[in-house]
Protein backbone atom coordinates (compact mmCIF):
# COMPACT_ATOMS: atom_id res chain seq x y z
CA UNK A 1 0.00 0.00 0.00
CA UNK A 2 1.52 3.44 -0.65
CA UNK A 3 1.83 5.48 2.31
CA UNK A 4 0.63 8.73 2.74
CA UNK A 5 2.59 11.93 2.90
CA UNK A 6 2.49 14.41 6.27
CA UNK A 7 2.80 18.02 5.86
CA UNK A 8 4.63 19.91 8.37
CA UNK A 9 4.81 23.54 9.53
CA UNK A 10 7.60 25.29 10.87
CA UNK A 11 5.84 27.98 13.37
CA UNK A 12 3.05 30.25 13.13
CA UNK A 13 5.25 33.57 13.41
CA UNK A 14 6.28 32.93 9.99
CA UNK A 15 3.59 32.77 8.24
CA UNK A 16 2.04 35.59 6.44
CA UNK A 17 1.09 38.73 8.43
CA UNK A 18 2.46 37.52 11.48
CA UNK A 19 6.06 38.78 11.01
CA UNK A 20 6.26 41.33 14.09
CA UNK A 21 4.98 38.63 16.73
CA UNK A 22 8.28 37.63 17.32
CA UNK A 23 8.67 38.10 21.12
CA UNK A 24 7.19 41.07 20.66
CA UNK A 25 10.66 42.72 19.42
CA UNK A 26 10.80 42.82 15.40
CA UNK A 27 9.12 46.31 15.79
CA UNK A 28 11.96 47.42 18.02
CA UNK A 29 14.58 46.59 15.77
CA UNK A 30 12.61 47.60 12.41
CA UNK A 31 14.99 50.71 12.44
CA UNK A 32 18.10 48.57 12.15
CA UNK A 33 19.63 48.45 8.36
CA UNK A 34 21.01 44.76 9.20
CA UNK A 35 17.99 43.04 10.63
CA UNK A 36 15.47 45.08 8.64
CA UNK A 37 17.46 43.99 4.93
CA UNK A 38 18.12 40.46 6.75
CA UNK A 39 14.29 39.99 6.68
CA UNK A 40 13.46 41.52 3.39
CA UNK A 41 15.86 39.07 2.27
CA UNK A 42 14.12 36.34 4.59
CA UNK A 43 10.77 37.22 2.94
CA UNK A 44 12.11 37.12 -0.98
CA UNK A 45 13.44 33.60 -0.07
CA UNK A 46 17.08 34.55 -0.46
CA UNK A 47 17.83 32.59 3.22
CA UNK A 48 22.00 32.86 2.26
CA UNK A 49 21.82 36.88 2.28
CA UNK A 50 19.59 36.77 5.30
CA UNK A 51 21.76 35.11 6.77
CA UNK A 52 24.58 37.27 5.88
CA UNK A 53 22.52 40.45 7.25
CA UNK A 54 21.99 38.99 10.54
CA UNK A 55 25.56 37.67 11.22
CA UNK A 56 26.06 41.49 10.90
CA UNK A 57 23.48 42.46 13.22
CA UNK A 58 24.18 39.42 15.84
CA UNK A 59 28.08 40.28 15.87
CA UNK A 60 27.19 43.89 16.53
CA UNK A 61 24.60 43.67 19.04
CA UNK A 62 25.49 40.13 21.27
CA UNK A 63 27.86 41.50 23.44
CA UNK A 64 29.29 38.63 25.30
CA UNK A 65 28.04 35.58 27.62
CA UNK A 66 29.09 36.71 30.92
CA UNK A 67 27.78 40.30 30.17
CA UNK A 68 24.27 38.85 28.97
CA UNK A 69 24.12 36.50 32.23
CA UNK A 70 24.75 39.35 34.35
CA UNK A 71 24.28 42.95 32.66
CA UNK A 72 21.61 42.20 29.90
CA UNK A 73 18.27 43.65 29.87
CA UNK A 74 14.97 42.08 28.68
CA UNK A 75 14.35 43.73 25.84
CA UNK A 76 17.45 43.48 24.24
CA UNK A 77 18.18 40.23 25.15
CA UNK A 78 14.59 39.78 23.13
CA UNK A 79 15.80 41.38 20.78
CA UNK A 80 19.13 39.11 20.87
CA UNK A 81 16.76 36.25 20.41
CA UNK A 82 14.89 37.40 17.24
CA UNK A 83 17.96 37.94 15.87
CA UNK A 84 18.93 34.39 16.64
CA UNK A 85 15.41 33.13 15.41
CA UNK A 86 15.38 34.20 12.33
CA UNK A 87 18.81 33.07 11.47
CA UNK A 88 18.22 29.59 12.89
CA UNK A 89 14.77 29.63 10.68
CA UNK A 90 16.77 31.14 7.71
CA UNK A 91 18.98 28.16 8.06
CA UNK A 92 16.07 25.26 8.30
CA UNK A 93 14.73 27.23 5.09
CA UNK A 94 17.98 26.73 3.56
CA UNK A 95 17.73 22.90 4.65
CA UNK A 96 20.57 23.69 7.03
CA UNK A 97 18.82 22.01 10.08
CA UNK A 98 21.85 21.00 12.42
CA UNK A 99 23.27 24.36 11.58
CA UNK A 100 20.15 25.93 12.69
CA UNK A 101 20.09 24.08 16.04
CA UNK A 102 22.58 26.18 17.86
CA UNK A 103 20.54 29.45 17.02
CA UNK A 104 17.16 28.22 17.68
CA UNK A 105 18.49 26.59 20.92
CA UNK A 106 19.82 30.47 21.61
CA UNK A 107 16.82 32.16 20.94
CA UNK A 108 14.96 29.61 23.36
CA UNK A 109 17.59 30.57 26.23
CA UNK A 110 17.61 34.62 25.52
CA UNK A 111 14.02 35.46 25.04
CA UNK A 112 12.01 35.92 27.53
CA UNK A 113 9.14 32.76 27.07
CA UNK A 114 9.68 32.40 23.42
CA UNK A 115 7.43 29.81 22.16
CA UNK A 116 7.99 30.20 19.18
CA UNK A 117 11.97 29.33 19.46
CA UNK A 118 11.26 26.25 21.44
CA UNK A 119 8.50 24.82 18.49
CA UNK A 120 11.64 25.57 16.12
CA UNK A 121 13.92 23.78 18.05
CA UNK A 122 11.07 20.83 18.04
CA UNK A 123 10.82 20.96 13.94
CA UNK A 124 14.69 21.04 13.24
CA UNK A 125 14.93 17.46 15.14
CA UNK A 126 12.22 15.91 13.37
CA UNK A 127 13.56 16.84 10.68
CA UNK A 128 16.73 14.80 11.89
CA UNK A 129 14.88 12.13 12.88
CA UNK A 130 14.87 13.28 16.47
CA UNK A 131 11.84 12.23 17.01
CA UNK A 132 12.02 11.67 21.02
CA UNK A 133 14.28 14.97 21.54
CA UNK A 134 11.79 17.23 19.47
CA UNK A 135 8.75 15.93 21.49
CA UNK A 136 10.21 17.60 24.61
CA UNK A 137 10.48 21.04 22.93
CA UNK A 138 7.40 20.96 21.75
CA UNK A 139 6.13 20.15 25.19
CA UNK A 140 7.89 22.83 26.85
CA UNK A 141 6.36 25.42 23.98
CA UNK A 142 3.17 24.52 24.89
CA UNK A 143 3.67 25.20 28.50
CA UNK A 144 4.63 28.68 27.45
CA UNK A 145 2.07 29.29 25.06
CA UNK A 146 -0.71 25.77 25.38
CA UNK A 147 -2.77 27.67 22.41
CA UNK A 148 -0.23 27.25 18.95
CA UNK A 149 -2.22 25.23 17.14
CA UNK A 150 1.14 24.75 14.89
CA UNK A 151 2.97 23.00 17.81
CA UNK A 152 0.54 20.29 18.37
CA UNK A 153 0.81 19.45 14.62
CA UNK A 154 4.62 19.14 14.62
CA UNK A 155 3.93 17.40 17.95
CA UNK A 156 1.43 14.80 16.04
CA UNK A 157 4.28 14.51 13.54
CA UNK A 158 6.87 12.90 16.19
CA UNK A 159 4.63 11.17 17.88
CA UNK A 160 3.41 9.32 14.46
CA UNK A 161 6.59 9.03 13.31
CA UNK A 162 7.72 7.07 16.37
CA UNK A 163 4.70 5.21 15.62
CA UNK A 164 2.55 5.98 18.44
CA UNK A 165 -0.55 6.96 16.42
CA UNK A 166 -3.18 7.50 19.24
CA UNK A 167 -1.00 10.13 20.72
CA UNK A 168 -0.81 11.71 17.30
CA UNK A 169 -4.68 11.77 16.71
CA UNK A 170 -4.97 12.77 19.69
CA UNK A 171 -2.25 15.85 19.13
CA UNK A 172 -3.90 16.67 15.53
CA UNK A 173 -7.08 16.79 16.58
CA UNK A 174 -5.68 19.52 19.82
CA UNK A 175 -4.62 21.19 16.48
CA UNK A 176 -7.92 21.45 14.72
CA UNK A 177 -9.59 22.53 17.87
CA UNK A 178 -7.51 25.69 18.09
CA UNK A 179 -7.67 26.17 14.45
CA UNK A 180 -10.51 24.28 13.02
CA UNK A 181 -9.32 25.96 9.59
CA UNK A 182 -5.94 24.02 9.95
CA UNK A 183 -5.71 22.39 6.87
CA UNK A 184 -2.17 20.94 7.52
CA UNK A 185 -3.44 19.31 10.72
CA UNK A 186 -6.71 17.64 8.48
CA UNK A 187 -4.27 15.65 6.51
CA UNK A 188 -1.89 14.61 8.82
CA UNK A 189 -5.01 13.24 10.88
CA UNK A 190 -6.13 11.43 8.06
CA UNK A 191 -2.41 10.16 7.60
CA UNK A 192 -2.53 9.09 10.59
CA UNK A 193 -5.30 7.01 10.53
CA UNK A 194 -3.70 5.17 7.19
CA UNK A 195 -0.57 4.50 9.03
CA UNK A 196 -2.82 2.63 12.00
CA UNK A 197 -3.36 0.13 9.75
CA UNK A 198 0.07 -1.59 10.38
CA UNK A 199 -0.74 -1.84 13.86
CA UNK A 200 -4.83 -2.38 13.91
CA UNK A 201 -6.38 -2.87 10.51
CA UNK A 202 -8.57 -0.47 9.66
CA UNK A 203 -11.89 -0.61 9.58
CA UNK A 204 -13.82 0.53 5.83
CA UNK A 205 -15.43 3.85 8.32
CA UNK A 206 -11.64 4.68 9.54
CA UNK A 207 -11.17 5.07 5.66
CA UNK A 208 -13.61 7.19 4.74
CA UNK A 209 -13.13 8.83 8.10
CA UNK A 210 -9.22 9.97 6.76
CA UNK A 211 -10.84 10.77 3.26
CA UNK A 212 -13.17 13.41 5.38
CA UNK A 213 -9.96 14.68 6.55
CA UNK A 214 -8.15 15.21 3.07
CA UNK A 215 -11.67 16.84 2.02
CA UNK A 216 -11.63 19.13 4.91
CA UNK A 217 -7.62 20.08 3.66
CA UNK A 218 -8.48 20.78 0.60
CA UNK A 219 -11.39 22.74 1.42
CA UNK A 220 -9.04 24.77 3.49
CA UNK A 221 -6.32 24.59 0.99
CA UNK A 222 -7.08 23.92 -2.39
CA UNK A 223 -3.21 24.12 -3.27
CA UNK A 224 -2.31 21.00 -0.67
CA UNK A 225 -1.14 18.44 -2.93
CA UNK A 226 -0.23 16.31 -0.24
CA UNK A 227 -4.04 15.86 0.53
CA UNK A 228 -5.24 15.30 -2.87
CA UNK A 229 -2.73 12.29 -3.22
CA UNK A 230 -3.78 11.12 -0.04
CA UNK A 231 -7.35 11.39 -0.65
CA UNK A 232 -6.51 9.34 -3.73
CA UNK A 233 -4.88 6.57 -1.56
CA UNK A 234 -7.93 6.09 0.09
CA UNK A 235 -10.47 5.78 -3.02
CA UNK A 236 -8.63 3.41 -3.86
CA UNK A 237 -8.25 1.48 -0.38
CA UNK A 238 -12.29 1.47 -0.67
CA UNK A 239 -12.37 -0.02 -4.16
CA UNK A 240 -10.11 -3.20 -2.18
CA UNK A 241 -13.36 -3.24 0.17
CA UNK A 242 -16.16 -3.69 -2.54
């Protein structure tokens, strides 16, 4: 049987619109040449010239461990951890994931209950195959900030692929109660009841249940070609039933 595909997201502050949610500091440091160009450049999908850009701002602006553990103030140091963000992110876009570890893992440490950071941390180790390691960030993101529908996705992810596929219903569907518009979180339910089959053979209603899912995706997201193949997967799992 071909498996389905899952579809993950990275973290809500990158999406469209939501730009200056990042720990509440992007709009503080808007005025900056270095991290404003750094996420033009983020935006436009150049990630190596981001990247660039923000070495320039970091190097200017982190001023030294023992001076941040003892000296730093809270906004800055928030404004430290953007910085770090977006590089880290810049990275993953780049597909530079154990590169972007160290800066993720830095914005999580200098920003003051950065969520966001912590959920990035999670995705970079799936996509290592950290499965075990990424479900404790993603815990420890929602204990900052228990309403990112985003995090319980990427949290469904590990737990599926570990193989644990109640957990993972049980994360998606967390997921699609915050955001019942979450058309990522649709298919990767419906994945997720395909993948159950190795483990407890599926009954013909779990099938069609999964193909409600992919329907739900696509009416969310006409462009999710992940769902439409998966939907297709399952019309054809119900022709092996008749």
């Amino acid at each position: 049987m071909q498996k389905p595909l899952l579809a993950y997201l990275v973290v809500v502050l990158l999406m469209p619109g939501m730009l200056t949610l990042v720990a509440g500091e992007v709009n503080a440091q808007a005025s900056d040449p270095y991290f404003k160009q750094a996420i033009q450049e983020h935006r436009s999908g150049n990630y190596q010239q981001a990247i660039f850009y923000l070495n320039k701002y970091i190097s200017l602006h982190d001023v030294g461990f023992l001076k941040r553990l003892f000296g730093g103030d809270d906004q800055k140091m928030n404004q430290l951890a953007s910085a770090y963000y977006y590089r880290g992110q810049s990275k993953m876009k780049a597909g530079f994931y154990k590169e972007a570890l160290g800066d993720l893992k830095k914005a999580s440490r200098y920003g003051q209950d950065f969520a966001a950071a912590y959920n990035a941390v999670g995705h970079a180790l799936n996509e290592l195959g950290r499965y075990e390691e990424a479900i404790g960030w993603f815990k420890d993101a929602l204990d900052i900030n228990p309403t990112m529908a985003v995090t319980y996705n990427n949290l469904g992810n590990s737990y599926l692929n570990l193989e644990k596929f109640r957990e993972a219903i049980s994360n998606f569907n967390q997921a699609i109660r915050l955001d019942s518009t979450f058309a990522l979180a649709y298919n990767n339910r419906g994945a997720a009841r395909y993948y159950n089959q190795d483990v407890a053979k599926a009954h013909e209603n779990d099938i069609k249940r999964a193909i409600k899912d992919f329907s739900k995706a696509l009416k969310y997201d006409s462009t999710l070609i992940l769902a439409q193949r998966n939907r297709g997967i399952g019309w054809r799992m119900l022709d092996e039933y008749e």
